[in-house]
Protein backbone atom coordinates (compact mmCIF):
# COMPACT_ATOMS: atom_id res chain seq x y z
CA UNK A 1 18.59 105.80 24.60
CA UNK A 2 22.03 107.56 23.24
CA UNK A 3 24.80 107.12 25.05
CA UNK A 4 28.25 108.89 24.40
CA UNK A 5 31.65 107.02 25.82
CA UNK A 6 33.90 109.40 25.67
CA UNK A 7 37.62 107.77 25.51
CA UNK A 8 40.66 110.75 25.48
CA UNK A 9 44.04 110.03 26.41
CA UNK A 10 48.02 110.82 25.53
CA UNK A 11 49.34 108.99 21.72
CA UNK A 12 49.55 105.85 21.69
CA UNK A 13 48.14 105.35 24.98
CA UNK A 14 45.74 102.81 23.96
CA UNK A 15 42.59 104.41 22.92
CA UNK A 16 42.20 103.40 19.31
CA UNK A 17 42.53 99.53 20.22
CA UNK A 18 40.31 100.06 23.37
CA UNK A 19 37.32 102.46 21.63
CA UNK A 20 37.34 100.09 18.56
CA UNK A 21 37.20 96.86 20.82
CA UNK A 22 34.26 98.70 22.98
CA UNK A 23 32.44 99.45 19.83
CA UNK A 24 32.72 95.99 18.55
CA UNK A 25 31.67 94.20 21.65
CA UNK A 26 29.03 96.27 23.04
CA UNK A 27 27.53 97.11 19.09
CA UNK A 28 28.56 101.18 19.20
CA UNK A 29 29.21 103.48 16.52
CA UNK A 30 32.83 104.10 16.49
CA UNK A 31 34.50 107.34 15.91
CA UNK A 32 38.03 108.48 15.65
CA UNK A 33 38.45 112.38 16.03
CA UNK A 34 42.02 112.10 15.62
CA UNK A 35 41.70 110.91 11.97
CA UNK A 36 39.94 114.31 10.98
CA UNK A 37 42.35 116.30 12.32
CA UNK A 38 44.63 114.29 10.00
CA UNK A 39 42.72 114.05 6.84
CA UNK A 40 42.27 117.97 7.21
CA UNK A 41 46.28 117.89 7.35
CA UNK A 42 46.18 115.65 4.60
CA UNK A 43 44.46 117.78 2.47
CA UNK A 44 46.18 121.17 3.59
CA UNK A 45 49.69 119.10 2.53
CA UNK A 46 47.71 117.79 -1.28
CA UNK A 47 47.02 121.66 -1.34
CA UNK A 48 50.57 122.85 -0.44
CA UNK A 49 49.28 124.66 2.74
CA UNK A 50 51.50 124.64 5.63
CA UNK A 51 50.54 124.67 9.11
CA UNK A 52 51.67 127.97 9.93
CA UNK A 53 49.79 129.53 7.17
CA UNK A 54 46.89 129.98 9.41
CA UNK A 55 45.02 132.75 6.64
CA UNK A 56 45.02 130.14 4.13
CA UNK A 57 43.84 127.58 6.05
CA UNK A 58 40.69 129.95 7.20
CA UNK A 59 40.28 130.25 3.75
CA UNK A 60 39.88 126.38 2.70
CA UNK A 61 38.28 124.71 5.70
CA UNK A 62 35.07 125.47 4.15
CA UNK A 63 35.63 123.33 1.37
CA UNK A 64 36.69 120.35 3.06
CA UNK A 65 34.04 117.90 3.27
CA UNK A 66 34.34 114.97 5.05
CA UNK A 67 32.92 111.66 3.93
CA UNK A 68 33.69 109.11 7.05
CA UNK A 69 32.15 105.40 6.74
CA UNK A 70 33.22 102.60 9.46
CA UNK A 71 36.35 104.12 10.51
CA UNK A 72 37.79 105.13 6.78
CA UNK A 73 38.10 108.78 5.45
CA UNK A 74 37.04 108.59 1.56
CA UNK A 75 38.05 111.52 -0.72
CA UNK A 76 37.20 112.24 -4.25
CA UNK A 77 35.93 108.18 -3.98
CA UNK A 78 39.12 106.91 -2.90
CA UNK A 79 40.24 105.61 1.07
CA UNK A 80 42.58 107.43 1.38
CA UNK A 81 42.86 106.36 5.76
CA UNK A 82 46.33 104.34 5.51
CA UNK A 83 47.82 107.46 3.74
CA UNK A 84 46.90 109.51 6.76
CA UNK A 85 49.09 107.83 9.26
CA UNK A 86 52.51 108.45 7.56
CA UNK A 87 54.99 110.21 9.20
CA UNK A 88 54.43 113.85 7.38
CA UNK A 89 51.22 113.83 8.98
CA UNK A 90 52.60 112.71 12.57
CA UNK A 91 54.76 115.72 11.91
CA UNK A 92 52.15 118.29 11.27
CA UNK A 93 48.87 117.12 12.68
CA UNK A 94 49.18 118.58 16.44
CA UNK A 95 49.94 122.13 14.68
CA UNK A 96 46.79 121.61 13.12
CA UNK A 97 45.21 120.50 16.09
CA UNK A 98 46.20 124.07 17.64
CA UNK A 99 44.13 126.16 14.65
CA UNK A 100 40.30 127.36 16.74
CA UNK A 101 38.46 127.00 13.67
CA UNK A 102 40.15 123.72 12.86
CA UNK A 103 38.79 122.40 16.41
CA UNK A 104 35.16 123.83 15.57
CA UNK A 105 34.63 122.45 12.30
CA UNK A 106 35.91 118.84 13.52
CA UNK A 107 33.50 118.96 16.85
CA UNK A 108 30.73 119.98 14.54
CA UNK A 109 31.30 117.61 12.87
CA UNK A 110 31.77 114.83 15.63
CA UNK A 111 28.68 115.74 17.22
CA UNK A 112 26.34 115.65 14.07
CA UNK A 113 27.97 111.98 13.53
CA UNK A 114 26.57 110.78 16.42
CA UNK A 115 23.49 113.00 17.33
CA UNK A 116 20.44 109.69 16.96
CA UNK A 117 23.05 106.95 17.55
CA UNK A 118 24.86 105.66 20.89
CA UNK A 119 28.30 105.90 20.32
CA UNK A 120 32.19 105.64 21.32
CA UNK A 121 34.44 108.73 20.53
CA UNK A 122 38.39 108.60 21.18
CA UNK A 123 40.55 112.19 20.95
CA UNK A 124 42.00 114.10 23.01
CA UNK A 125 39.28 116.43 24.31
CA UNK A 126 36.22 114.53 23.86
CA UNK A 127 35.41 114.33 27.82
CA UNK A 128 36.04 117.89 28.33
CA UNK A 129 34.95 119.86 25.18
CA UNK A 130 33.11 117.87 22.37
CA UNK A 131 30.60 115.77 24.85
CA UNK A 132 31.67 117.16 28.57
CA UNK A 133 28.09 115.51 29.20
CA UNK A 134 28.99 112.42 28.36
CA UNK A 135 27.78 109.18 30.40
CA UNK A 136 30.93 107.92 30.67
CA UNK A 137 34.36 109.04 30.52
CA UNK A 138 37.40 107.28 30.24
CA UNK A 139 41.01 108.55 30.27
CA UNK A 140 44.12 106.25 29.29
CA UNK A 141 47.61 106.74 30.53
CA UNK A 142 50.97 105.00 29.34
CA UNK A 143 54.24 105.33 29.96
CA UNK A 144 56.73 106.79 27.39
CA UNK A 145 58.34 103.77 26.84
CA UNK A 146 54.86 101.60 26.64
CA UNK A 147 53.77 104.11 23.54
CA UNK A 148 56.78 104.35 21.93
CA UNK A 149 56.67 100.09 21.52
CA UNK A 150 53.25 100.71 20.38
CA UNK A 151 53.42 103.06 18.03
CA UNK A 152 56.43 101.28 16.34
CA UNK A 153 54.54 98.50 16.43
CA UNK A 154 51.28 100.46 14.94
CA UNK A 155 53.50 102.12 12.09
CA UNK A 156 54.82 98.41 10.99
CA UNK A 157 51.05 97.19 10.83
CA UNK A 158 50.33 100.11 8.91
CA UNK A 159 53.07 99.53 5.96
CA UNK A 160 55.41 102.57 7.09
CA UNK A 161 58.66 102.72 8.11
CA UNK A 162 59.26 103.13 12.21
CA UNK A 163 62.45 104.35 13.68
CA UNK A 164 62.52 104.52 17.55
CA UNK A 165 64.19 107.66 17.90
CA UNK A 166 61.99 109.51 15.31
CA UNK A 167 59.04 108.16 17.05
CA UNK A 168 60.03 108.86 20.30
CA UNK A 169 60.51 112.54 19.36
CA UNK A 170 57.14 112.89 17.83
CA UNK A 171 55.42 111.41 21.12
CA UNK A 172 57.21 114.01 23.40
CA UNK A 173 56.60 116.93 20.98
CA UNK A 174 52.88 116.22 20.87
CA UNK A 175 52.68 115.63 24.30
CA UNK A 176 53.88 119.04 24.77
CA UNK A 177 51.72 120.87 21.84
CA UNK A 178 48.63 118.56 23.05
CA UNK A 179 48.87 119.57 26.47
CA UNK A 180 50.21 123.36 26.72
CA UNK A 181 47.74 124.52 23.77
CA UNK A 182 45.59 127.27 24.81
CA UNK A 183 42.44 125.65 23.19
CA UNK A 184 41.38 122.43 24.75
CA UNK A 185 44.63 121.41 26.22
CA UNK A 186 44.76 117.39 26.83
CA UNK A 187 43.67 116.89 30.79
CA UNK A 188 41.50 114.40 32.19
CA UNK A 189 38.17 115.34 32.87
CA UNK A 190 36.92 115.84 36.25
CA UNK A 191 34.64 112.72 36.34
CA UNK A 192 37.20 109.86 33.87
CA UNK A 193 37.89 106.94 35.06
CA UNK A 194 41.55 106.89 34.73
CA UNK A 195 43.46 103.80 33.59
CA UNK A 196 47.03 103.28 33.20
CA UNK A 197 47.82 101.03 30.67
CA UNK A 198 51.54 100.48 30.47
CA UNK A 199 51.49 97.19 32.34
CA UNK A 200 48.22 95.97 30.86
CA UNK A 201 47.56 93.97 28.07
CA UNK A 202 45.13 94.93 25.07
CA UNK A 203 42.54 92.20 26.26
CA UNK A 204 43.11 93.70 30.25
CA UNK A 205 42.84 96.94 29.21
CA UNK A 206 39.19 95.81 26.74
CA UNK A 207 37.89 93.98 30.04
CA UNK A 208 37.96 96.92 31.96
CA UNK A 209 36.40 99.04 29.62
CA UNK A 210 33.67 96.74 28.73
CA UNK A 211 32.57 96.72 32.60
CA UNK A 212 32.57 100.02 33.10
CA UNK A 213 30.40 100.50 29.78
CA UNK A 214 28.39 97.63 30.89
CA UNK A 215 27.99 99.27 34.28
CA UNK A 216 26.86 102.61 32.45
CA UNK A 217 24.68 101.29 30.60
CA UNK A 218 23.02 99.43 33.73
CA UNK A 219 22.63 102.92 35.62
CA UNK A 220 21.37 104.80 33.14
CA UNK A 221 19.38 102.23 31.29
């Protein structure tokens, strides 16, 4: 049987950590939709195409092609995944986020990754738009302070540079673009499980998961 986990929450909430640690213990394919939206940034800023240049990037989402293998985005043979956390892309990748055909193309391409396989998919709209069927749907909370400290932290593990204050300001501006875009605004789905994790630590946080997959997997097994 294919199951979908569906894992969507605010940045740096968690859901990277927890949808990784999920896949790993309970032997699911793991996919990031967030990391598409940034390798199509990536390749829109290698191409000299800004975000508000929404004509030209009509015009070259067909030839994007995405080659995704165990959680790394390859492109013309090379992983190019640690270059798609720097900070120009934290900058540009929720104006991105906002383009329709930008969101089809991705979910398209989401849904064909996991289509014969049971799988765990973290973004930001997976329980309400890409898998709204899905058997079970989790949505992570944090507060501001929480993400910041993990998203400095995240940056650091990733070899770039973190200042609080910049980071900080990113959060809140794509908490605002996330959740007041017109397509697929970030909300909880009617039926996620809702965990807060500011006050939880990454193995609390993996233990509750884990049961409620385990649980899923008992009732529809």
């Amino acid at each position: 049987m294919t199951m979908i986990v569906a894992i969507d929450g605010l940045a740096a909430s968690g859901k990277s950590s927890l949808a990784q640690a999920i896949a790993k213990k309970c032997s699911l394919f793991y996919v990031d939709s967030g990391s598409f939206y940034r390798f199509i940034t990536y390749r829109l800023l290698c191409e000299g195409i800004s975000p508000d240049q929404h004509d030209a990037i009509c015009s070259f989402l067909p030839m994007v092609r995405f080659h995704y293998r165990t959680a790394r985005h390859f492109w013309k043979g090379r992983d190019v995944s640690e270059a798609l956390r720097s900070s120009a892309i934290d900058e540009l990748v929720s104006g991105v986020a906002r383009i329709g055909l930008v969101r089809k193309k991705i979910n398209r391409t989401v849904r064909h990754l996991v289509k014969h396989k049971p799988a765990v998919v973290e973004g930001r709209d997976i329980g309400t738009v890409v898998f709204p069927k899905a058997d079970l749907k989790i949505f992570l909370l944090a507060s501001e302070e929480a993400r910041i400290a993990r998203r400095n932290q995240q940056r650091q593990e990733w070899g770039h540079s973190a200042e609080r204050e910049c980071v900080k300001k990113n959060i809140r501006l794509r908490d605002q673009i996330d959740s007041e875009r017109e397509i697929a605004p970030l909300v909880p789905a009617t039926d996620a499980v809702i965990i807060d994790t500011s006050q939880l630590t990454l193995e609390e946080t993996v233990a509750r998961g884990c049961k409620l997959v385990q649980e899923c997997w008992k009732k529809h097994g």
